[in-house]
ModelCIF file with pLDDT and N, C-alpha, C, O atoms, coordinates in Angstrom:
data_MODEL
#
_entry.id   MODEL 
#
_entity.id                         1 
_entity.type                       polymer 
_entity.pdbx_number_of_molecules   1 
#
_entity_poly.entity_id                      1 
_entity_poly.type                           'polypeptide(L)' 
_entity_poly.nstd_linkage                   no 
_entity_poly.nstd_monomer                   no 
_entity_poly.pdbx_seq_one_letter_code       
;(UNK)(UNK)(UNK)(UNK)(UNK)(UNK)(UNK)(UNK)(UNK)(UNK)(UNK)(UNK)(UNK)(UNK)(UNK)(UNK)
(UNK)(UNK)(UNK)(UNK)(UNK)(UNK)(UNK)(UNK)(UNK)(UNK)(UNK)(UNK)(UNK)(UNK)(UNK)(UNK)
(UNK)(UNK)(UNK)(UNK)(UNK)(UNK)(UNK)(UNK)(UNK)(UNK)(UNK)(UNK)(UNK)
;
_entity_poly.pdbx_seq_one_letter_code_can   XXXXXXXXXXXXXXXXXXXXXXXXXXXXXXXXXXXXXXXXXXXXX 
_entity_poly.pdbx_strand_id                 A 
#
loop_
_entity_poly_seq.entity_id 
_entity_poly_seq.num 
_entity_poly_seq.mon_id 
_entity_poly_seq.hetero 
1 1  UNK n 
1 2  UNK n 
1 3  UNK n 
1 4  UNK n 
1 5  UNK n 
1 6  UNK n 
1 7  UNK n 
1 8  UNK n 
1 9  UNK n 
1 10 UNK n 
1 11 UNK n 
1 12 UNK n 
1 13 UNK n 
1 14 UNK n 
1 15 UNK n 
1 16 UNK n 
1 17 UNK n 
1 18 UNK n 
1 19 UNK n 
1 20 UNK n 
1 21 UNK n 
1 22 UNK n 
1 23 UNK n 
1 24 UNK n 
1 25 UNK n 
1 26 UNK n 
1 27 UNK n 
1 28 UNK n 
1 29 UNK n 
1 30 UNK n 
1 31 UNK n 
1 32 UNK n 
1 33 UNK n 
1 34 UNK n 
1 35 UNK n 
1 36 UNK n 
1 37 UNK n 
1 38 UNK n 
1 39 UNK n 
1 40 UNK n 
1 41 UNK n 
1 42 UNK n 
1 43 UNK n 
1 44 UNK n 
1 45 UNK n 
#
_struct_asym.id          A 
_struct_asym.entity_id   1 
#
loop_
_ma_qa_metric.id 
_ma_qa_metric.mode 
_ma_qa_metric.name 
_ma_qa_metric.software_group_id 
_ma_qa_metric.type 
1 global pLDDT . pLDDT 
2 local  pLDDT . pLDDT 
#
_ma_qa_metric_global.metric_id      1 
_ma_qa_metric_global.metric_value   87.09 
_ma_qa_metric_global.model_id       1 
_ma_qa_metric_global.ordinal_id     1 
#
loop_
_ma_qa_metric_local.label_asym_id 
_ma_qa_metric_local.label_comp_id 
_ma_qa_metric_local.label_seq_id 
_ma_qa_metric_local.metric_id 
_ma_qa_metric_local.metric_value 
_ma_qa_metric_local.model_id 
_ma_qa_metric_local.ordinal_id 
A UNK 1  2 68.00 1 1  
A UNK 2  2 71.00 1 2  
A UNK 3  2 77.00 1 3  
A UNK 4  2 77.00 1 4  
A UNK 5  2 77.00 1 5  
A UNK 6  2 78.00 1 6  
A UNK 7  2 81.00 1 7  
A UNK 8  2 80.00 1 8  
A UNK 9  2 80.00 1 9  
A UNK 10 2 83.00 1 10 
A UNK 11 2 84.00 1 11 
A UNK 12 2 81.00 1 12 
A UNK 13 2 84.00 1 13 
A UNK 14 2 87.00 1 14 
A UNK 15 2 90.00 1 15 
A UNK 16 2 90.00 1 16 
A UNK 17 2 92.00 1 17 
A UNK 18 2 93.00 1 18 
A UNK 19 2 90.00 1 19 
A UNK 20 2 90.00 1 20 
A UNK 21 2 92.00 1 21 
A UNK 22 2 92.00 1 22 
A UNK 23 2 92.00 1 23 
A UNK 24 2 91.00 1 24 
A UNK 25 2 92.00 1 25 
A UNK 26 2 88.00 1 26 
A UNK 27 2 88.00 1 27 
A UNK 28 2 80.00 1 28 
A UNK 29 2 73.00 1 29 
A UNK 30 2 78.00 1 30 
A UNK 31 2 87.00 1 31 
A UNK 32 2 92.00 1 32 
A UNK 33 2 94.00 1 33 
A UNK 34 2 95.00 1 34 
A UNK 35 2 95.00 1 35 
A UNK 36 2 96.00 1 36 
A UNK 37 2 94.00 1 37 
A UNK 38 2 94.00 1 38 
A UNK 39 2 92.00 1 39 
A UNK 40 2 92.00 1 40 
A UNK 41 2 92.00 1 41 
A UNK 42 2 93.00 1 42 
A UNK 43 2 94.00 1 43 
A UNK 44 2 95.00 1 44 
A UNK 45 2 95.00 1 45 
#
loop_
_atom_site.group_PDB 
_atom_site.id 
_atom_site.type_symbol 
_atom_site.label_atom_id 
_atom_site.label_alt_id 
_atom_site.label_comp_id 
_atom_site.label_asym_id 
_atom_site.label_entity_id 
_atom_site.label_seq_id 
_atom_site.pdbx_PDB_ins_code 
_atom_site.Cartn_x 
_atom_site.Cartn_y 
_atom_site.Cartn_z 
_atom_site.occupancy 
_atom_site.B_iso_or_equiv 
_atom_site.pdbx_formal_charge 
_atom_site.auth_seq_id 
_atom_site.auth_comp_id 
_atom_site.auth_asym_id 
_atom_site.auth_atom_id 
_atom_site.pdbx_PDB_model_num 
ATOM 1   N N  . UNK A 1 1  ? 0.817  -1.201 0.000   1.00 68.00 ? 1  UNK A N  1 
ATOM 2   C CA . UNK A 1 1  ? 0.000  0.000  0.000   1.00 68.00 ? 1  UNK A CA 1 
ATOM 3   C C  . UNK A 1 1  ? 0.856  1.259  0.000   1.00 68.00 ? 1  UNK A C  1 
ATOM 4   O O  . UNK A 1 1  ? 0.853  2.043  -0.949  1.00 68.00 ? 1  UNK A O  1 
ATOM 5   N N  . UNK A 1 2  ? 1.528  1.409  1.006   1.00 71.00 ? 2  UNK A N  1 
ATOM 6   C CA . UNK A 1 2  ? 2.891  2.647  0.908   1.00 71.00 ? 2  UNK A CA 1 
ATOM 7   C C  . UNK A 1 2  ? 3.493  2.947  -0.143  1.00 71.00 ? 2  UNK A C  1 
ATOM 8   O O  . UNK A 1 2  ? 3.666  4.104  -0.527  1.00 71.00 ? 2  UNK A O  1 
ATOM 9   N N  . UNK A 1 3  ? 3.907  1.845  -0.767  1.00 77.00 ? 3  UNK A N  1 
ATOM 10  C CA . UNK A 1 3  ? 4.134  1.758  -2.177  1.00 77.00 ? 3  UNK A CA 1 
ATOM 11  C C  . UNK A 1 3  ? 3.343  2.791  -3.056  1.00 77.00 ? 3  UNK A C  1 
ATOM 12  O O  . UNK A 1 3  ? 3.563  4.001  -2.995  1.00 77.00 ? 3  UNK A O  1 
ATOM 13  N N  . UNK A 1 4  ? 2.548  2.305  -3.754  1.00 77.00 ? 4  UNK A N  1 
ATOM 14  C CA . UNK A 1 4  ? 1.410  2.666  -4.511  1.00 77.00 ? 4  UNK A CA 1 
ATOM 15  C C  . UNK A 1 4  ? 0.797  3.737  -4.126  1.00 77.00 ? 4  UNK A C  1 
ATOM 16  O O  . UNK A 1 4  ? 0.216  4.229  -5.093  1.00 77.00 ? 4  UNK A O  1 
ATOM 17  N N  . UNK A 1 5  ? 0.577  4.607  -2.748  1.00 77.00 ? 5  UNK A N  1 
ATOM 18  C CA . UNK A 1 5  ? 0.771  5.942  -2.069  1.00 77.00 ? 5  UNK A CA 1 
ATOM 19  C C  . UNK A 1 5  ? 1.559  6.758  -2.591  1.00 77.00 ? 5  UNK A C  1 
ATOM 20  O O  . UNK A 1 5  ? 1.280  7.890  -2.985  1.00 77.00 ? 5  UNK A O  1 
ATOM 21  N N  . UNK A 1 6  ? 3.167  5.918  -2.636  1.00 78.00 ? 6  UNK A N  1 
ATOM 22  C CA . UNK A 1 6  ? 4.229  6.577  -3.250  1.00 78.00 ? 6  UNK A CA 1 
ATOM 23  C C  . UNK A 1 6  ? 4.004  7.296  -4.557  1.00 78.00 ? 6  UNK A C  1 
ATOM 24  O O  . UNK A 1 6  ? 3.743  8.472  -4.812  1.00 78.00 ? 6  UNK A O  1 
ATOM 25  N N  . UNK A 1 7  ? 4.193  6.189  -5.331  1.00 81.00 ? 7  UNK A N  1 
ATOM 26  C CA . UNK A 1 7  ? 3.821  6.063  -6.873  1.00 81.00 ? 7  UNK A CA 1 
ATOM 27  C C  . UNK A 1 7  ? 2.943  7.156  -7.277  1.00 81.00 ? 7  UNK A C  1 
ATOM 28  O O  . UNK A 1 7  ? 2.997  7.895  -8.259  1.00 81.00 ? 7  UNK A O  1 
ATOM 29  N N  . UNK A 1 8  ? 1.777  7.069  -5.891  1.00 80.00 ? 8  UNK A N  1 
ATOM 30  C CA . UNK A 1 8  ? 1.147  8.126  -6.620  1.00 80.00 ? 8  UNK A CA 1 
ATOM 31  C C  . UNK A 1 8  ? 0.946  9.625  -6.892  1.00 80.00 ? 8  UNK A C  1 
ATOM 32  O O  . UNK A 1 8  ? 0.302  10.258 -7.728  1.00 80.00 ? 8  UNK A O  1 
ATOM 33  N N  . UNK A 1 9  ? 1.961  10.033 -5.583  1.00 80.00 ? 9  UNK A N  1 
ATOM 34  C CA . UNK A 1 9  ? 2.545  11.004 -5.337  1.00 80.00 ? 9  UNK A CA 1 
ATOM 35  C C  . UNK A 1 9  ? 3.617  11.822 -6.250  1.00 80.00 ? 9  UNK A C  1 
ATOM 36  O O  . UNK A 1 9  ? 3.894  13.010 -6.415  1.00 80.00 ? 9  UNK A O  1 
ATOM 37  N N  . UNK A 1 10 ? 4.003  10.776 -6.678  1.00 83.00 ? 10 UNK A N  1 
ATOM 38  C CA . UNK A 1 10 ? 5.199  10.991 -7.619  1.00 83.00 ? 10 UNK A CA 1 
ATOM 39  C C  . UNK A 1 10 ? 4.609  11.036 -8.928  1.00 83.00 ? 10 UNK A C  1 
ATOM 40  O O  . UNK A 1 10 ? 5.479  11.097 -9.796  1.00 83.00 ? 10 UNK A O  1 
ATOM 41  N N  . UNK A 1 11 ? 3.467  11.027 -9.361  1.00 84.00 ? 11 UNK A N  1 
ATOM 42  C CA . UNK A 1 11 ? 3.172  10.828 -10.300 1.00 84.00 ? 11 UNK A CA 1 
ATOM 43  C C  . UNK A 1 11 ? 2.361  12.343 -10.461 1.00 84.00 ? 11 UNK A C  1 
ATOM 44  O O  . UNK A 1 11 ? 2.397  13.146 -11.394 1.00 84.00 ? 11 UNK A O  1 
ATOM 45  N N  . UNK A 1 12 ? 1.700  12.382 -9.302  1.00 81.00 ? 12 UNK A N  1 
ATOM 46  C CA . UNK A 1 12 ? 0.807  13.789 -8.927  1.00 81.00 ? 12 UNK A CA 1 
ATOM 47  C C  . UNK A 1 12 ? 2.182  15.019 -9.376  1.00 81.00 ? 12 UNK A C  1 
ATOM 48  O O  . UNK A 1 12 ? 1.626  16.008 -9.855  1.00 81.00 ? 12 UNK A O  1 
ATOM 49  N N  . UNK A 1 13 ? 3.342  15.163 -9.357  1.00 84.00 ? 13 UNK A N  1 
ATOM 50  C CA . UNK A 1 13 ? 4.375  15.987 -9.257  1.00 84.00 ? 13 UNK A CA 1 
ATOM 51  C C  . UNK A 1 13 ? 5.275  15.841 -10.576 1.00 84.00 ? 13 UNK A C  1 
ATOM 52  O O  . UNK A 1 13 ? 6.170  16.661 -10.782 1.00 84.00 ? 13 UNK A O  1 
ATOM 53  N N  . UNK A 1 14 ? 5.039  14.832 -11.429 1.00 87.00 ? 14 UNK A N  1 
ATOM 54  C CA . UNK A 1 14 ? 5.618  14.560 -12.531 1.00 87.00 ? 14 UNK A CA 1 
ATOM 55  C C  . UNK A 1 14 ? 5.844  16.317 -13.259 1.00 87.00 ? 14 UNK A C  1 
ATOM 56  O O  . UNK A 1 14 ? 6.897  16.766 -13.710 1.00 87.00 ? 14 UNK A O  1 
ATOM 57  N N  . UNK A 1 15 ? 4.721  16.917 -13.189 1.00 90.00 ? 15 UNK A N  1 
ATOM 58  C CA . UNK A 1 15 ? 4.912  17.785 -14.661 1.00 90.00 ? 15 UNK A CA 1 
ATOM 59  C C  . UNK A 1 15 ? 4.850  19.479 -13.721 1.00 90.00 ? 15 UNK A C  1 
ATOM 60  O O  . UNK A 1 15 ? 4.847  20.596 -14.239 1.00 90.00 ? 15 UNK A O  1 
ATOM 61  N N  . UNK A 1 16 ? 4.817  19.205 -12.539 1.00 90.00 ? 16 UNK A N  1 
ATOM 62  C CA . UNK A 1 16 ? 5.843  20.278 -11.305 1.00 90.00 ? 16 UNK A CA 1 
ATOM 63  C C  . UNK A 1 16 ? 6.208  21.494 -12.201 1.00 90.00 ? 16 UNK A C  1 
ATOM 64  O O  . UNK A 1 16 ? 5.602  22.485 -12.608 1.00 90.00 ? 16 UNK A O  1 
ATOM 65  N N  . UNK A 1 17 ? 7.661  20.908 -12.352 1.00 92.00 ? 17 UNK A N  1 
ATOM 66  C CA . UNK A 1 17 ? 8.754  21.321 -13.314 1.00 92.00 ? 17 UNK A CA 1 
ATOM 67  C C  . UNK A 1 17 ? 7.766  22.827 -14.029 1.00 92.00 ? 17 UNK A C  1 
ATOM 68  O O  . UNK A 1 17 ? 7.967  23.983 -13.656 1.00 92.00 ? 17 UNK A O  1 
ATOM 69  N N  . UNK A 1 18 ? 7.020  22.536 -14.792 1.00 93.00 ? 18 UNK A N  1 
ATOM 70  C CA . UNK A 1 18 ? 6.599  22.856 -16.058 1.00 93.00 ? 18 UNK A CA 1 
ATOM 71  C C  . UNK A 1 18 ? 5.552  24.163 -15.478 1.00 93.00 ? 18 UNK A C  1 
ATOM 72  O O  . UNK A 1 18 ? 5.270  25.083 -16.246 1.00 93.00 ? 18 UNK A O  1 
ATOM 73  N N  . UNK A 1 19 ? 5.004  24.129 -14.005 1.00 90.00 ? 19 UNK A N  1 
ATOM 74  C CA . UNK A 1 19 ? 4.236  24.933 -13.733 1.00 90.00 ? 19 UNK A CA 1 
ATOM 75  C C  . UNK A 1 19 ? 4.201  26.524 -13.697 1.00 90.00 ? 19 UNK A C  1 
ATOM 76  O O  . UNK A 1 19 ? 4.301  26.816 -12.505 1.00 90.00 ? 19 UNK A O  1 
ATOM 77  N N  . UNK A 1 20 ? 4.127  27.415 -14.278 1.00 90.00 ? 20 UNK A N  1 
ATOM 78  C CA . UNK A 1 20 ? 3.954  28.749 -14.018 1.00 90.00 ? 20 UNK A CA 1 
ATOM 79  C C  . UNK A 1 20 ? 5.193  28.891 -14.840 1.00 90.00 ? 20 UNK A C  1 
ATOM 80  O O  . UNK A 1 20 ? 5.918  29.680 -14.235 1.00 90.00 ? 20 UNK A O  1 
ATOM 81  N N  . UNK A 1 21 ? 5.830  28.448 -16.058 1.00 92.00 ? 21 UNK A N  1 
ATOM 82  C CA . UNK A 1 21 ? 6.440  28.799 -16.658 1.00 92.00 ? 21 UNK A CA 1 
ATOM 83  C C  . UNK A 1 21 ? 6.102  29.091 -17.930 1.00 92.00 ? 21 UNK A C  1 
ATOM 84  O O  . UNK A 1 21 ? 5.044  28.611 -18.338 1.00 92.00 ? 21 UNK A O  1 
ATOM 85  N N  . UNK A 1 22 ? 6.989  30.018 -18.932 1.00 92.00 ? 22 UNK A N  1 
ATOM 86  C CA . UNK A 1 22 ? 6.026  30.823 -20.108 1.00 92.00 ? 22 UNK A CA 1 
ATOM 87  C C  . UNK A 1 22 ? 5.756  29.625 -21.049 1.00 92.00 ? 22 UNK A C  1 
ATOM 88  O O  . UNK A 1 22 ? 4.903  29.840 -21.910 1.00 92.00 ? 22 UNK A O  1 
ATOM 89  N N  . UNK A 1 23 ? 6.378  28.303 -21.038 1.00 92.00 ? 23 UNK A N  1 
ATOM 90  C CA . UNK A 1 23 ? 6.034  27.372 -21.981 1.00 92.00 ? 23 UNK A CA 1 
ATOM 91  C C  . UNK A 1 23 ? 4.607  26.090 -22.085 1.00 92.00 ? 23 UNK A C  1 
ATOM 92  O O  . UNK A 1 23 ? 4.386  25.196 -22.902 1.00 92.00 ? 23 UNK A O  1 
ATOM 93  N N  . UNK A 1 24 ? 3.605  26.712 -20.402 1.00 91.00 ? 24 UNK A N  1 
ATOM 94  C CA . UNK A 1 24 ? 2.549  25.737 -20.092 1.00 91.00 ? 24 UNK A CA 1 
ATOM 95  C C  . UNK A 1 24 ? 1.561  26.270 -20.943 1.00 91.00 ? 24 UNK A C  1 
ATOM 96  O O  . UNK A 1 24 ? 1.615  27.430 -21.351 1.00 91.00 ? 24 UNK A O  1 
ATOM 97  N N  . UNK A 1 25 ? 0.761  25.569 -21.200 1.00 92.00 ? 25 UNK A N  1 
ATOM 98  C CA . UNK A 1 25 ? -0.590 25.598 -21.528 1.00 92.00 ? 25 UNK A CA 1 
ATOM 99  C C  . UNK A 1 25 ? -1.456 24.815 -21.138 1.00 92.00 ? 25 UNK A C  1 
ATOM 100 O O  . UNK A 1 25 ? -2.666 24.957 -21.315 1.00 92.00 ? 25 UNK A O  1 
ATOM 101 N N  . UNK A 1 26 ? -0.958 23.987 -20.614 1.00 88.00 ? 26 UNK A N  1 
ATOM 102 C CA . UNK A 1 26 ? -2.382 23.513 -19.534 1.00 88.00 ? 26 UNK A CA 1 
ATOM 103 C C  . UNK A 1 26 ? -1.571 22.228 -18.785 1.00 88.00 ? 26 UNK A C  1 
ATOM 104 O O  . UNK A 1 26 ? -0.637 21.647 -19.336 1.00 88.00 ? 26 UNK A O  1 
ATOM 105 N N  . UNK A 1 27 ? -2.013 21.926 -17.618 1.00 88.00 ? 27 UNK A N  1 
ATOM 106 C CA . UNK A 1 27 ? -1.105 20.807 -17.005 1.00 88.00 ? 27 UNK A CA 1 
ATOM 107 C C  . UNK A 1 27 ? -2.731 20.174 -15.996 1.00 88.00 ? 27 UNK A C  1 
ATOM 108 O O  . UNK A 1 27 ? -3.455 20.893 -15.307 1.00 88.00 ? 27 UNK A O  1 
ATOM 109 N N  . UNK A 1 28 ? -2.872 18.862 -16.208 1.00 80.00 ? 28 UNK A N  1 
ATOM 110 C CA . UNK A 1 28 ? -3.656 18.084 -15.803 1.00 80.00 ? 28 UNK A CA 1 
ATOM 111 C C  . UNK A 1 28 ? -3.863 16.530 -16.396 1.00 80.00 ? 28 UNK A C  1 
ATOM 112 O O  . UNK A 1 28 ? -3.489 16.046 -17.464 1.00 80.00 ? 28 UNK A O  1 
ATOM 113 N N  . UNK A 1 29 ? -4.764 15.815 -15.046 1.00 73.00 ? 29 UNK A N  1 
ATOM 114 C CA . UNK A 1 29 ? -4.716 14.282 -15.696 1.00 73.00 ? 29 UNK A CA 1 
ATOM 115 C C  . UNK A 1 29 ? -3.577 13.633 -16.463 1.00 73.00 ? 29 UNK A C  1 
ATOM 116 O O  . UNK A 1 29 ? -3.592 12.720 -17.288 1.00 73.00 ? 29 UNK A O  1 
ATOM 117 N N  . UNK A 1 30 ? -2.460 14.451 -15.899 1.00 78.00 ? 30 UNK A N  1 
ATOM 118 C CA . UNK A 1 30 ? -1.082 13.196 -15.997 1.00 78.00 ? 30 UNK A CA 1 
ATOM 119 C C  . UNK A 1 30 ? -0.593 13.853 -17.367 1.00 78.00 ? 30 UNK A C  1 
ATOM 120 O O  . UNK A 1 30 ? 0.384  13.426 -17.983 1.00 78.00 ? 30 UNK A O  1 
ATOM 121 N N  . UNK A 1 31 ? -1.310 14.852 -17.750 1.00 87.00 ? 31 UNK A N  1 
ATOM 122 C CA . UNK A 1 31 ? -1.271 15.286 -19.085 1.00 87.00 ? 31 UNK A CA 1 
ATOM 123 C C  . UNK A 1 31 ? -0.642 16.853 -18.999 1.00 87.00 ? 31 UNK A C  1 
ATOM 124 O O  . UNK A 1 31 ? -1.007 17.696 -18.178 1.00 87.00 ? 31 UNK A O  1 
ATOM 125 N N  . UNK A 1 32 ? 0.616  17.087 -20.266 1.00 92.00 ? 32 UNK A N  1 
ATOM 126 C CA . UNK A 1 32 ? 1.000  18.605 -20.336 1.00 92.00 ? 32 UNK A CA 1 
ATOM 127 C C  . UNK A 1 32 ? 0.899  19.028 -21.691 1.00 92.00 ? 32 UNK A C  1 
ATOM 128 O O  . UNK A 1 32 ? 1.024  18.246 -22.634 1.00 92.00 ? 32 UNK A O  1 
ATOM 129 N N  . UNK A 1 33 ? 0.718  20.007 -21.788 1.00 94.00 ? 33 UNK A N  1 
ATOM 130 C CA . UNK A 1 33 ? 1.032  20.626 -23.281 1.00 94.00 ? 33 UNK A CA 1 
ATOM 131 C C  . UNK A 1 33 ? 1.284  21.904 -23.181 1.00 94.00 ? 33 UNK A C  1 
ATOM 132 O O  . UNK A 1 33 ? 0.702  22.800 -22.569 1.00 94.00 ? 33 UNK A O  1 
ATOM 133 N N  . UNK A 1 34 ? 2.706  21.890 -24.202 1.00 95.00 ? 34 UNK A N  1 
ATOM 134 C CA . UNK A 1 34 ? 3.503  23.271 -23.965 1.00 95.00 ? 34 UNK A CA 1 
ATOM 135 C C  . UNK A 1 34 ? 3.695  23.568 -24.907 1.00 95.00 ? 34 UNK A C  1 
ATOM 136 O O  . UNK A 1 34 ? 3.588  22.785 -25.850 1.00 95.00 ? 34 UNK A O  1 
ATOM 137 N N  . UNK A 1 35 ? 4.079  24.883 -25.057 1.00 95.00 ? 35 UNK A N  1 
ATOM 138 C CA . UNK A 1 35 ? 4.582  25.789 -26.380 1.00 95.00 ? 35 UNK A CA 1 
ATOM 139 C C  . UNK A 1 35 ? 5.596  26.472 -26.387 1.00 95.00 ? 35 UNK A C  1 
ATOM 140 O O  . UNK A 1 35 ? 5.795  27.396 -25.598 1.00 95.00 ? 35 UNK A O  1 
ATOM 141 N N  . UNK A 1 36 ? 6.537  26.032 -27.469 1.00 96.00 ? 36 UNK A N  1 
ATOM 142 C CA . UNK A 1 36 ? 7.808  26.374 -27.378 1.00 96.00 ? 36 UNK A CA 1 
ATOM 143 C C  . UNK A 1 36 ? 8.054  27.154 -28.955 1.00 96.00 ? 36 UNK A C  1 
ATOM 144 O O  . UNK A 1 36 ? 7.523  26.881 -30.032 1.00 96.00 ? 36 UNK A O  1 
ATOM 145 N N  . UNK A 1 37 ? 9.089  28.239 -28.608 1.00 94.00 ? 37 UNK A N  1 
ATOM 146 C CA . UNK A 1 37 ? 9.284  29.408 -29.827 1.00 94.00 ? 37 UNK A CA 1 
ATOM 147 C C  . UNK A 1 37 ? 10.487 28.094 -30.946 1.00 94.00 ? 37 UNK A C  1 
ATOM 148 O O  . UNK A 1 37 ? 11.235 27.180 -30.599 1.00 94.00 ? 37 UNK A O  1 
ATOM 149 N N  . UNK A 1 38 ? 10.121 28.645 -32.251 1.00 94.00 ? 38 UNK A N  1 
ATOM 150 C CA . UNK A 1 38 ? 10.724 27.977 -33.102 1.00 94.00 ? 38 UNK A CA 1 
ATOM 151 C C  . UNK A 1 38 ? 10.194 26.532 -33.925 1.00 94.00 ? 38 UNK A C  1 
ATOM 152 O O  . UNK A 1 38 ? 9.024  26.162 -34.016 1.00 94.00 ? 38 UNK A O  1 
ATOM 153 N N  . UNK A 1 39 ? 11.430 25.829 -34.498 1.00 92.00 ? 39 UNK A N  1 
ATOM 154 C CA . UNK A 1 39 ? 11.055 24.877 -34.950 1.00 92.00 ? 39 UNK A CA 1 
ATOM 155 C C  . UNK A 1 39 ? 11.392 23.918 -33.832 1.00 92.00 ? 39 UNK A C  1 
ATOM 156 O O  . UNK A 1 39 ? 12.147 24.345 -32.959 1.00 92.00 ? 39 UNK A O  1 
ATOM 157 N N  . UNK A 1 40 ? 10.936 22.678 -33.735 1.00 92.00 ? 40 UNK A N  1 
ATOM 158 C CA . UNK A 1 40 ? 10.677 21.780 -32.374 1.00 92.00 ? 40 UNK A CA 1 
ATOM 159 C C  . UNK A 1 40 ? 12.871 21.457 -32.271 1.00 92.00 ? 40 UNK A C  1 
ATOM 160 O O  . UNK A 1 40 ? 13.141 20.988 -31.165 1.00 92.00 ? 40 UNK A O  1 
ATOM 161 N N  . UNK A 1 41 ? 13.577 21.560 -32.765 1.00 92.00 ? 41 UNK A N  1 
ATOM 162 C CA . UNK A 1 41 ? 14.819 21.426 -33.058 1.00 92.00 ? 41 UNK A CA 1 
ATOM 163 C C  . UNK A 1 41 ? 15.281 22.219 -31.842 1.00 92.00 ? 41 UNK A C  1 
ATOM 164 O O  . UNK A 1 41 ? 15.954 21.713 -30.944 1.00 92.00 ? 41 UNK A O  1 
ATOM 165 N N  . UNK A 1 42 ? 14.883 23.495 -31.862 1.00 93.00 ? 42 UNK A N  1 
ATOM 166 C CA . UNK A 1 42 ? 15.784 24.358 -31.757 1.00 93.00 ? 42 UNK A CA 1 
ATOM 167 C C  . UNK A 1 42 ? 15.395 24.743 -30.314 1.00 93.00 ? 42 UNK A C  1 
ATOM 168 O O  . UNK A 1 42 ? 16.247 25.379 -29.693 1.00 93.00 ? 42 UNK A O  1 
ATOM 169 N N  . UNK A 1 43 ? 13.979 24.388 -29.549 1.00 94.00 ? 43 UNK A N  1 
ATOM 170 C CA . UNK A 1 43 ? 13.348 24.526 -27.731 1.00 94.00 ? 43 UNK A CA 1 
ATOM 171 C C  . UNK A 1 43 ? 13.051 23.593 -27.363 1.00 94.00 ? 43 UNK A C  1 
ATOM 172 O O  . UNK A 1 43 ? 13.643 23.119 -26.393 1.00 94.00 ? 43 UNK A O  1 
ATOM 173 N N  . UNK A 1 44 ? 12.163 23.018 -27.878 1.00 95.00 ? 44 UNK A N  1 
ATOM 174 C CA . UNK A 1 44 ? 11.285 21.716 -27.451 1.00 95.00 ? 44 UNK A CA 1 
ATOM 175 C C  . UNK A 1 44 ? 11.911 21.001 -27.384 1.00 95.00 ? 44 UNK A C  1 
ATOM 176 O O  . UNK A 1 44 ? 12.444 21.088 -26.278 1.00 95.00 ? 44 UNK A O  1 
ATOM 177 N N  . UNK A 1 45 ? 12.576 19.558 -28.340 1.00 95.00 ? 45 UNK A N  1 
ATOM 178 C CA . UNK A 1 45 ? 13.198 19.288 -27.954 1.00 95.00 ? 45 UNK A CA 1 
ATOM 179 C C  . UNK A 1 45 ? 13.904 19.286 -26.536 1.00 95.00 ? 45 UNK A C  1 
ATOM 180 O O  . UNK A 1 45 ? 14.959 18.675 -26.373 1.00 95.00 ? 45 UNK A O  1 
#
């Protein structure tokens, strides 16, 4: 059970990182999508 508590915690925090920065557009359900300047080569990536 602690386990899988874990897991899920860590999973809740996966896309953290990404929050309140100019590249979010929406962060939920395990799910991100961001926008980055250029061709995907040259940010994204």
């Amino acid at each position: 059970l602690t386990e899988s508590f874990g897991a899920s915690q860590i999973v809740e925090k996966a896309f953290d990182y990404w929050k309140g920065r100019d590249e979010e557009v929406f962060i939920g359900g395990g799910n991100a999508a961001l926008l980055f300047d250029g061709p995907k080569e040259q940010n994204a990536i």
